[in-house]
PDB file of N, CA and C in Angstrom:
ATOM      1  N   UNK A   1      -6.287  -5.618  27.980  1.00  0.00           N
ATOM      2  CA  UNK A   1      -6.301  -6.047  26.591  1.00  0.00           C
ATOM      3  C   UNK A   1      -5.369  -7.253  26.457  1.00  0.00           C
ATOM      4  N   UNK A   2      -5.738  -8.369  25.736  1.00  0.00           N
ATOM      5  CA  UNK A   2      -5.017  -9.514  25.683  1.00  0.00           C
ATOM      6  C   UNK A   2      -3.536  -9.299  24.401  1.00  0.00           C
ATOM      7  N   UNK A   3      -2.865 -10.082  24.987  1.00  0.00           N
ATOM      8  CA  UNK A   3      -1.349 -10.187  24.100  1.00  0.00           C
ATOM      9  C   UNK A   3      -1.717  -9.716  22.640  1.00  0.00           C
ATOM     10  N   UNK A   4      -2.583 -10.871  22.319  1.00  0.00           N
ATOM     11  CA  UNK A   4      -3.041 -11.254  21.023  1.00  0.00           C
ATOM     12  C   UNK A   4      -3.489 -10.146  20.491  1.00  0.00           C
ATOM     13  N   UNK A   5      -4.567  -9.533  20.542  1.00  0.00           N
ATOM     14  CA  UNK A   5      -5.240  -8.392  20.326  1.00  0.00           C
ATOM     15  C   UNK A   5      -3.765  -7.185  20.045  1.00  0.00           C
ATOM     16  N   UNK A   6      -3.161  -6.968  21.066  1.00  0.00           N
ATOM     17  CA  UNK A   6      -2.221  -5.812  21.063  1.00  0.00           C
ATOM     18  C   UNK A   6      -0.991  -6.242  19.981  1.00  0.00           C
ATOM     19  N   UNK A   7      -0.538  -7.297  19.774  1.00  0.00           N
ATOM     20  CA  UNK A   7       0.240  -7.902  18.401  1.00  0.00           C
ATOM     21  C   UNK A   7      -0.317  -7.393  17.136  1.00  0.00           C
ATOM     22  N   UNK A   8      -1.648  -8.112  16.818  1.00  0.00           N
ATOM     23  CA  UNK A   8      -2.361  -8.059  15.667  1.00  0.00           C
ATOM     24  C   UNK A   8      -2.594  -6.592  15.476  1.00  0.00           C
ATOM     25  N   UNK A   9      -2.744  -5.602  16.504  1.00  0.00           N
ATOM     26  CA  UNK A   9      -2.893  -4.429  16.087  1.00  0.00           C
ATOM     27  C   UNK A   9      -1.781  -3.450  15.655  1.00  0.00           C
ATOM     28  N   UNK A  10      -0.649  -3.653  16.579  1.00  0.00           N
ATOM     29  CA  UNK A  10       0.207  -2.835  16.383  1.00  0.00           C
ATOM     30  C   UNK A  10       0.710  -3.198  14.463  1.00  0.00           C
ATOM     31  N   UNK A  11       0.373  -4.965  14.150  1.00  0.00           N
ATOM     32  CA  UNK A  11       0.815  -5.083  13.270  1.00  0.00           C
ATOM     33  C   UNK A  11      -0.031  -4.471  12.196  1.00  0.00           C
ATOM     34  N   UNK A  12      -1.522  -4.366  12.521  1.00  0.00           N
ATOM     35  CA  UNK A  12      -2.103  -3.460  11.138  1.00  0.00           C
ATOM     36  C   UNK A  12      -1.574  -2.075  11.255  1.00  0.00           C
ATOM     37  N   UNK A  13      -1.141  -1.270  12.450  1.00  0.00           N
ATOM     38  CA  UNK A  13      -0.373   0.126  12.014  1.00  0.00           C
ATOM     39  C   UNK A  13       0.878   0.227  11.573  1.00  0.00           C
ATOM     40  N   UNK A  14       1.626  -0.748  11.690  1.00  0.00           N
ATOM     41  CA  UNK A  14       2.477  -0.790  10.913  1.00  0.00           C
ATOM     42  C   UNK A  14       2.976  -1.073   9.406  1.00  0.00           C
ATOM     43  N   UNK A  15       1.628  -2.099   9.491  1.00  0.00           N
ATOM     44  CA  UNK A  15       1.483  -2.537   7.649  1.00  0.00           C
ATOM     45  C   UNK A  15       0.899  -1.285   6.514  1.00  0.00           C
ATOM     46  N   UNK A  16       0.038  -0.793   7.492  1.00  0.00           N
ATOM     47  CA  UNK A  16      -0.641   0.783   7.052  1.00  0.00           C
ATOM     48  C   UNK A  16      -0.365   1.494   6.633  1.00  0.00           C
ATOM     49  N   UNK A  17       1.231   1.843   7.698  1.00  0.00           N
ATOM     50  CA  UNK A  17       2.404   2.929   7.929  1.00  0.00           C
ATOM     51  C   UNK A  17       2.885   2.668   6.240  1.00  0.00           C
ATOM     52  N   UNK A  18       3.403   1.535   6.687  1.00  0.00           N
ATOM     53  CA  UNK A  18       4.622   1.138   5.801  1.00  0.00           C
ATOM     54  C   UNK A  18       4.609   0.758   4.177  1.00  0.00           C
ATOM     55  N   UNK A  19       2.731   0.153   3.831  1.00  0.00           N
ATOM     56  CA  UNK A  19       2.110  -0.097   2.776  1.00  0.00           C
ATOM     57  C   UNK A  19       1.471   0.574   2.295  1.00  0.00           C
ATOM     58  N   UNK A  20       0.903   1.503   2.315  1.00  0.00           N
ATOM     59  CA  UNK A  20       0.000   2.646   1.759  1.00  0.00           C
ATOM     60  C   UNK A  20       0.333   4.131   1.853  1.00  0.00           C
ATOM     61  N   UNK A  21       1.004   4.526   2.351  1.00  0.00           N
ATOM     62  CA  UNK A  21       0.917   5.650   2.488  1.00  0.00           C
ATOM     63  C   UNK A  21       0.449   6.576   3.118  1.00  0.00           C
ATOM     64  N   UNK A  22      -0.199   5.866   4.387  1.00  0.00           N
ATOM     65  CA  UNK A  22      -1.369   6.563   4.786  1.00  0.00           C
ATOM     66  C   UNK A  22      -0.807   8.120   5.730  1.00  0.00           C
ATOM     67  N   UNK A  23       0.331   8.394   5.605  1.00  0.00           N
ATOM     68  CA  UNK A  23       0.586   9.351   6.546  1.00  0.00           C
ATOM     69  C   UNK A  23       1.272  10.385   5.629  1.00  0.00           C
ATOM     70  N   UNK A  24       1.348  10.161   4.428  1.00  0.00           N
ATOM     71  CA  UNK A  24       1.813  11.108   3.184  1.00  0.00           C
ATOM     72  C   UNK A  24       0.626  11.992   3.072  1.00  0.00           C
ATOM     73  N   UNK A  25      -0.181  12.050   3.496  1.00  0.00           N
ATOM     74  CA  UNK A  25      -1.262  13.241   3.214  1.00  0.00           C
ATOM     75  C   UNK A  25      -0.714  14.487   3.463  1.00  0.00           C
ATOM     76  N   UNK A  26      -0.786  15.413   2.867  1.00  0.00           N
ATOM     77  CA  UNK A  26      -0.239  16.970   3.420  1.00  0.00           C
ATOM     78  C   UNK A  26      -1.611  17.892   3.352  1.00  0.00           C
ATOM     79  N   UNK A  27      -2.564  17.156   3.112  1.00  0.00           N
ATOM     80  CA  UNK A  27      -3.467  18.250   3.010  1.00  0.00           C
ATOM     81  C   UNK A  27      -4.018  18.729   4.558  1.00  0.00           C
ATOM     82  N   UNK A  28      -4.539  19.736   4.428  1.00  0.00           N
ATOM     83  CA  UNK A  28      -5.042  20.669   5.496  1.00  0.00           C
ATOM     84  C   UNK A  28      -6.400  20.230   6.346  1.00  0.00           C
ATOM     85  N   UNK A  29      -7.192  19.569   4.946  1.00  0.00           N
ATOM     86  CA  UNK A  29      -8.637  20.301   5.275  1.00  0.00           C
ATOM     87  C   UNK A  29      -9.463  18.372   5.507  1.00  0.00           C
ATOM     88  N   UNK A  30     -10.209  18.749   6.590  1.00  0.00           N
ATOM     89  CA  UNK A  30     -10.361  17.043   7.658  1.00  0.00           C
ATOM     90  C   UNK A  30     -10.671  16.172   6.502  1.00  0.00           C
ATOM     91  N   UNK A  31     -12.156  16.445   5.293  1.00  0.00           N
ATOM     92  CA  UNK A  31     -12.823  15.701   4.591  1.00  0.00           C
ATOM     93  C   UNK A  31     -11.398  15.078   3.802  1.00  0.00           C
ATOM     94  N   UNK A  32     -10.266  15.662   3.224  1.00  0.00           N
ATOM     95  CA  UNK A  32      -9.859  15.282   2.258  1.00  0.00           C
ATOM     96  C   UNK A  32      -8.752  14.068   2.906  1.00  0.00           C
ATOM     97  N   UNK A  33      -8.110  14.832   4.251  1.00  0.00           N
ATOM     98  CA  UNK A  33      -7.597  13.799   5.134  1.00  0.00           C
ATOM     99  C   UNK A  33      -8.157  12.234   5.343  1.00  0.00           C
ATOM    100  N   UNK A  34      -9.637  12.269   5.605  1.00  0.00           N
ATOM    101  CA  UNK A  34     -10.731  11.251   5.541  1.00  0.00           C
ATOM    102  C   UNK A  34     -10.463  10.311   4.598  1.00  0.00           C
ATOM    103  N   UNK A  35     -10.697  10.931   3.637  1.00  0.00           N
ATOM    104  CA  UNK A  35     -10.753  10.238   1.936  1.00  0.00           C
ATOM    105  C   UNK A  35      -9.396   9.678   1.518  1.00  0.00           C
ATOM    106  N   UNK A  36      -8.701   9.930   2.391  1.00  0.00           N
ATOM    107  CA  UNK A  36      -7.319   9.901   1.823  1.00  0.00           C
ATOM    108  C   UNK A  36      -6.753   8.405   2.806  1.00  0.00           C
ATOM    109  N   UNK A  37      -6.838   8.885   3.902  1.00  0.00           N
ATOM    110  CA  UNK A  37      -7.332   7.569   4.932  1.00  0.00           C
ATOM    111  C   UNK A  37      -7.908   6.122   4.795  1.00  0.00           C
ATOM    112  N   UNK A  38      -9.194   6.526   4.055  1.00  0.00           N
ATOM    113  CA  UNK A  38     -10.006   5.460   3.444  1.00  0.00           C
ATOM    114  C   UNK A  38     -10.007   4.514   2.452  1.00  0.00           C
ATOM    115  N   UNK A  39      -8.634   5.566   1.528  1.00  0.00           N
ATOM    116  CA  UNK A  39      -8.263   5.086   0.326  1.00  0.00           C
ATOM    117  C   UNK A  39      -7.284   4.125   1.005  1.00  0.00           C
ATOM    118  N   UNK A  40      -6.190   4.904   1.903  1.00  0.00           N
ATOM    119  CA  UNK A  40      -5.288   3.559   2.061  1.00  0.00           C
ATOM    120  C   UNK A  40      -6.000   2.439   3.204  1.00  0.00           C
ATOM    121  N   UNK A  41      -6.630   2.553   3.933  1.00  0.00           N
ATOM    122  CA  UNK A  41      -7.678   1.242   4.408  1.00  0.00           C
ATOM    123  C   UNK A  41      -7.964   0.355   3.490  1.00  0.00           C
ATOM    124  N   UNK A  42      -8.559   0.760   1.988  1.00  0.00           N
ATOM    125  CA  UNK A  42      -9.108   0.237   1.124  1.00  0.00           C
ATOM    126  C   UNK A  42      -7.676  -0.910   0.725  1.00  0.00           C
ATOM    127  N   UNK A  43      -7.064  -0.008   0.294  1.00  0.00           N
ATOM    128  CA  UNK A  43      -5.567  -0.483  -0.542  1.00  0.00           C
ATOM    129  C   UNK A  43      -5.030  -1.639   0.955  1.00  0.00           C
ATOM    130  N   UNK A  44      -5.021  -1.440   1.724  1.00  0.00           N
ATOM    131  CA  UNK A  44      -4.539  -2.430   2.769  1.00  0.00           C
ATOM    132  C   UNK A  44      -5.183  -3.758   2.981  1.00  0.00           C
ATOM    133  N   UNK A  45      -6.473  -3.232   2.861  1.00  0.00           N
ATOM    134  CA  UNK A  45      -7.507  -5.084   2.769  1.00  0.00           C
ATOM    135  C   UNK A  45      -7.582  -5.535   1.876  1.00  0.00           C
ATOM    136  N   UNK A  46      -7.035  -4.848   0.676  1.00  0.00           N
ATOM    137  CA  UNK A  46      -7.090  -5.600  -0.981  1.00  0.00           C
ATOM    138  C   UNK A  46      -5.670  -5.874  -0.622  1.00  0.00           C
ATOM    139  N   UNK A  47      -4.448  -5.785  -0.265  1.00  0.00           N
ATOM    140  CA  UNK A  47      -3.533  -5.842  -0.133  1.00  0.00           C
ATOM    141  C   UNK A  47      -3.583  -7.874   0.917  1.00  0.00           C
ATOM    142  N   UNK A  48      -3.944  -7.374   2.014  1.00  0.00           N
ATOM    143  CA  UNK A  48      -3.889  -8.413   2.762  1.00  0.00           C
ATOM    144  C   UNK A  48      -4.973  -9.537   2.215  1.00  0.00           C
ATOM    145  N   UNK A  49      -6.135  -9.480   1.501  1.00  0.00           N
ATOM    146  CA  UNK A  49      -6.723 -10.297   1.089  1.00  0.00           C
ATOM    147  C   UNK A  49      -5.915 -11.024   0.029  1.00  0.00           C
ATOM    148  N   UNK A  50      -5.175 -10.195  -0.759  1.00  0.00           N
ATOM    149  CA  UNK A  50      -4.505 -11.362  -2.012  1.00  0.00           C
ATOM    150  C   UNK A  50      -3.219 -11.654  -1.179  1.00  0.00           C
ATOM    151  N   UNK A  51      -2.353 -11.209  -0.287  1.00  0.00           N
ATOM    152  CA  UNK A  51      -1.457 -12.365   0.687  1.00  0.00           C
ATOM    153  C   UNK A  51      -1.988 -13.451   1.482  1.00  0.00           C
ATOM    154  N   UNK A  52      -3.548 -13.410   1.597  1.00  0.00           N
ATOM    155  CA  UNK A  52      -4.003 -14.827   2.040  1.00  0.00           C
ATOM    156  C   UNK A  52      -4.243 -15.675   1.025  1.00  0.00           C
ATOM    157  N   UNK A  53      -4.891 -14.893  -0.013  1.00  0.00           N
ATOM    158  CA  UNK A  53      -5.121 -16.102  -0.979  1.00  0.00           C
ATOM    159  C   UNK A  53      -3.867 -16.535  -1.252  1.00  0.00           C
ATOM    160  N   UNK A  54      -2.908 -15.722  -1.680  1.00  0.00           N
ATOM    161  CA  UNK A  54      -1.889 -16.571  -2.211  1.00  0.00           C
ATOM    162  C   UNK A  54      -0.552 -16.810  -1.281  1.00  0.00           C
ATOM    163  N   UNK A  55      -1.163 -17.056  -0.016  1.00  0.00           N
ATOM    164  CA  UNK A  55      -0.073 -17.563   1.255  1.00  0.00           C
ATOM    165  C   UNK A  55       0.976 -16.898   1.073  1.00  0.00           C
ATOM    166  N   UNK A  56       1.484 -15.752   0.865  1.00  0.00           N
ATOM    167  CA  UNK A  56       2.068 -14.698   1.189  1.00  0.00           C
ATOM    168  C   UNK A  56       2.168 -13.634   1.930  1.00  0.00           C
ATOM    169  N   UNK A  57       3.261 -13.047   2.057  1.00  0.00           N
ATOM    170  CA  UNK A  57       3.192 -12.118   3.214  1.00  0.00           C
ATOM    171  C   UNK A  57       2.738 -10.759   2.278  1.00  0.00           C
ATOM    172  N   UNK A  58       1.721  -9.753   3.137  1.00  0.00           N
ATOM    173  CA  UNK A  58       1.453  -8.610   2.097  1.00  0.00           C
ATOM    174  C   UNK A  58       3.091  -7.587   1.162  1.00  0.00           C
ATOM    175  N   UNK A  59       4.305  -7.818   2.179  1.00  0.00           N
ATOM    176  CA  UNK A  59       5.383  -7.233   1.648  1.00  0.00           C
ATOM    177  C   UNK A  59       5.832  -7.806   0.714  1.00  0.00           C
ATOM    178  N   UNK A  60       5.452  -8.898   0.083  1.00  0.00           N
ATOM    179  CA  UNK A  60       5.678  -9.797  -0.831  1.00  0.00           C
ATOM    180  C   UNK A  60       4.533  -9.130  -2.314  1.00  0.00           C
ATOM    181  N   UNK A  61       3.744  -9.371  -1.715  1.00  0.00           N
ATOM    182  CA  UNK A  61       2.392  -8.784  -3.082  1.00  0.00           C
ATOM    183  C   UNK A  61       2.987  -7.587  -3.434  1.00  0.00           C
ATOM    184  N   UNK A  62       3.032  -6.445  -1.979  1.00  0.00           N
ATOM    185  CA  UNK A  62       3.029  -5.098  -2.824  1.00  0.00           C
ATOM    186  C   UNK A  62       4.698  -5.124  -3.535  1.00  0.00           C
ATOM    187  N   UNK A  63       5.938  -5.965  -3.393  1.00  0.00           N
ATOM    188  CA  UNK A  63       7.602  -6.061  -3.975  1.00  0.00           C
ATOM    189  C   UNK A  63       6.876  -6.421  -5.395  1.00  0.00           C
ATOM    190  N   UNK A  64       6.074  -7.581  -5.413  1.00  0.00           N
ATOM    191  CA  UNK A  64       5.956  -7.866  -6.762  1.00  0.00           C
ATOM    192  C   UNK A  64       5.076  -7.472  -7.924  1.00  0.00           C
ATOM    193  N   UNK A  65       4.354  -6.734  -6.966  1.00  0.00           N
ATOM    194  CA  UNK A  65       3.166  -5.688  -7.667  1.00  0.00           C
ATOM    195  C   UNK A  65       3.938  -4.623  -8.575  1.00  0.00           C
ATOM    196  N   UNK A  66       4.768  -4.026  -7.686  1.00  0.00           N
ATOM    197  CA  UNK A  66       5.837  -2.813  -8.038  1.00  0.00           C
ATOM    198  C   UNK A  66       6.697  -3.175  -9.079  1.00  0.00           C
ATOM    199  N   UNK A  67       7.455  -4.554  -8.798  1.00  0.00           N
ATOM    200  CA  UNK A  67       8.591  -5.360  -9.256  1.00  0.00           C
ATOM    201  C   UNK A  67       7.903  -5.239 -11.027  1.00  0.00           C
ATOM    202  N   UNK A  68       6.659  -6.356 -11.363  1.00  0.00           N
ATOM    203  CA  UNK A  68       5.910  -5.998 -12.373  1.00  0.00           C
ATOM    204  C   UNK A  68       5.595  -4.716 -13.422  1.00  0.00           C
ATOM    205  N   UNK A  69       4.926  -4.050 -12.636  1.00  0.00           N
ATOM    206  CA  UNK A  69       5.124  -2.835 -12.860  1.00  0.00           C
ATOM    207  C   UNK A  69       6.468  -1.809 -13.893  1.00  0.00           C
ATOM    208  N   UNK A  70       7.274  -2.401 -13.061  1.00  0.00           N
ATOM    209  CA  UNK A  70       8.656  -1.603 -13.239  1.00  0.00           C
ATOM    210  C   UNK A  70       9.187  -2.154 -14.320  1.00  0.00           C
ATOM    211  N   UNK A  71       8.674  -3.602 -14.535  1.00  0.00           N
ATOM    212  CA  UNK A  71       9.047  -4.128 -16.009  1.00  0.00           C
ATOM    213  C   UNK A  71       8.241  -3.853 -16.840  1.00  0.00           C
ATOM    214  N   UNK A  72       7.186  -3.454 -16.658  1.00  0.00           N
ATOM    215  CA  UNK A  72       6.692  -3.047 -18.076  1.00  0.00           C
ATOM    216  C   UNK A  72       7.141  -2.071 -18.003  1.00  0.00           C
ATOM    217  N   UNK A  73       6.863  -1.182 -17.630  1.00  0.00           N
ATOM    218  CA  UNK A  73       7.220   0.379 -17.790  1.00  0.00           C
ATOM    219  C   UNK A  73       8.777   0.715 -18.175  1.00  0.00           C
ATOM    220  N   UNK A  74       9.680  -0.143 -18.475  1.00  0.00           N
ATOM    221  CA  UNK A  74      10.974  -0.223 -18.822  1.00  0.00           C
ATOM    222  C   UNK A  74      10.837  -0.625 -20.150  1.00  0.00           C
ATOM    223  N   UNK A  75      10.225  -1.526 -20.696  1.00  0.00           N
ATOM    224  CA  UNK A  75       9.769  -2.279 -21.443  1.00  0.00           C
ATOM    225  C   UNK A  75       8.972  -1.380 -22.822  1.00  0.00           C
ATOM    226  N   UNK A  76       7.983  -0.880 -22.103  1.00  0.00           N
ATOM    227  CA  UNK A  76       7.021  -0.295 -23.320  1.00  0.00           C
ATOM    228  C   UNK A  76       6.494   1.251 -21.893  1.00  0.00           C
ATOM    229  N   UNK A  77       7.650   2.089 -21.728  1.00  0.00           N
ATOM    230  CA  UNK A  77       7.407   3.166 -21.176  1.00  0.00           C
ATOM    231  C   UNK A  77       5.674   3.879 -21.542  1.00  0.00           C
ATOM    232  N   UNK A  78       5.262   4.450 -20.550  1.00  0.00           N
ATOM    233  CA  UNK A  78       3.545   4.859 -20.740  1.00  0.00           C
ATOM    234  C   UNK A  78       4.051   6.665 -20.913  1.00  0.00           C
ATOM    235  N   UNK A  79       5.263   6.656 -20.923  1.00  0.00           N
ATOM    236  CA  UNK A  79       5.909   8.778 -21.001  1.00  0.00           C
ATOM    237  C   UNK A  79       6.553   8.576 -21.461  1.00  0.00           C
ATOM    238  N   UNK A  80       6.857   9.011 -22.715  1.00  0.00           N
ATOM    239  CA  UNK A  80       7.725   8.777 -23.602  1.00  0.00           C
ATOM    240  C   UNK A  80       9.055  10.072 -23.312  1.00  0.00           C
ATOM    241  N   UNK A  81       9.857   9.879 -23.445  1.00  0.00           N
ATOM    242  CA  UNK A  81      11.002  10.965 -23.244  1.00  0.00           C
ATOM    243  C   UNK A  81      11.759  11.254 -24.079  1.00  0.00           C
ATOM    244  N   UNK A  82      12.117  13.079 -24.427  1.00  0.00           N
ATOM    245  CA  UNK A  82      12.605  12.883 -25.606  1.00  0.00           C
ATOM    246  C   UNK A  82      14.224  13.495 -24.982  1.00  0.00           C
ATOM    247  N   UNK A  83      15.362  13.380 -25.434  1.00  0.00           N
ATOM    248  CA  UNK A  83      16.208  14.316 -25.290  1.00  0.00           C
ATOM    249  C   UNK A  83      17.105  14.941 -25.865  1.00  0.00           C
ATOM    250  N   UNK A  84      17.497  16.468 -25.123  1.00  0.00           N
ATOM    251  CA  UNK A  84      17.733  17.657 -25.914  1.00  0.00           C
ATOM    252  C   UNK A  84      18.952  17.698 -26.608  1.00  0.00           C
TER     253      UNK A  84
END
């Protein structure tokens, strides 16, 4: 197997690992494992497709995806909390 090939791969299991979640599954049963798999595949090529478009690295999209996120939800909370 060439250099190249073994780089590029180790780097999609690591982006996988590290970006999706894909190893948080606790379930038991194969189909749901599958689905669960597929979802973060999915989430990883939507992930790496908008770090090409926008010449970024994918750890960059998903910081500022989150980053976003975290301001609204500070902002105009979606759970409101009451306390006792």
């Amino acid at each position: 197997m060439c250099a190249m090939c073994v780089g590029s791969q180790s780097e999609f299991h690591r982006e996988l690992k590290q970006l999706t979640g894909v190893e948080a599954c606790q379930c038991r049963k194969a189909r749901i494992q599958r689905n669960h798999i597929a979802c973060a595949l999915l989430v990883w090529t939507r992930l790496k497709s908008n770090a090409y478009r926008a010449s970024k690295t994918v750890y960059q999209i998903k910081h500022g995806m989150l980053s976003s996120y975290l301001i609204e939800q500070l902002k105009h909370p979606s759970v409101q909390m009451t306390l006792a």
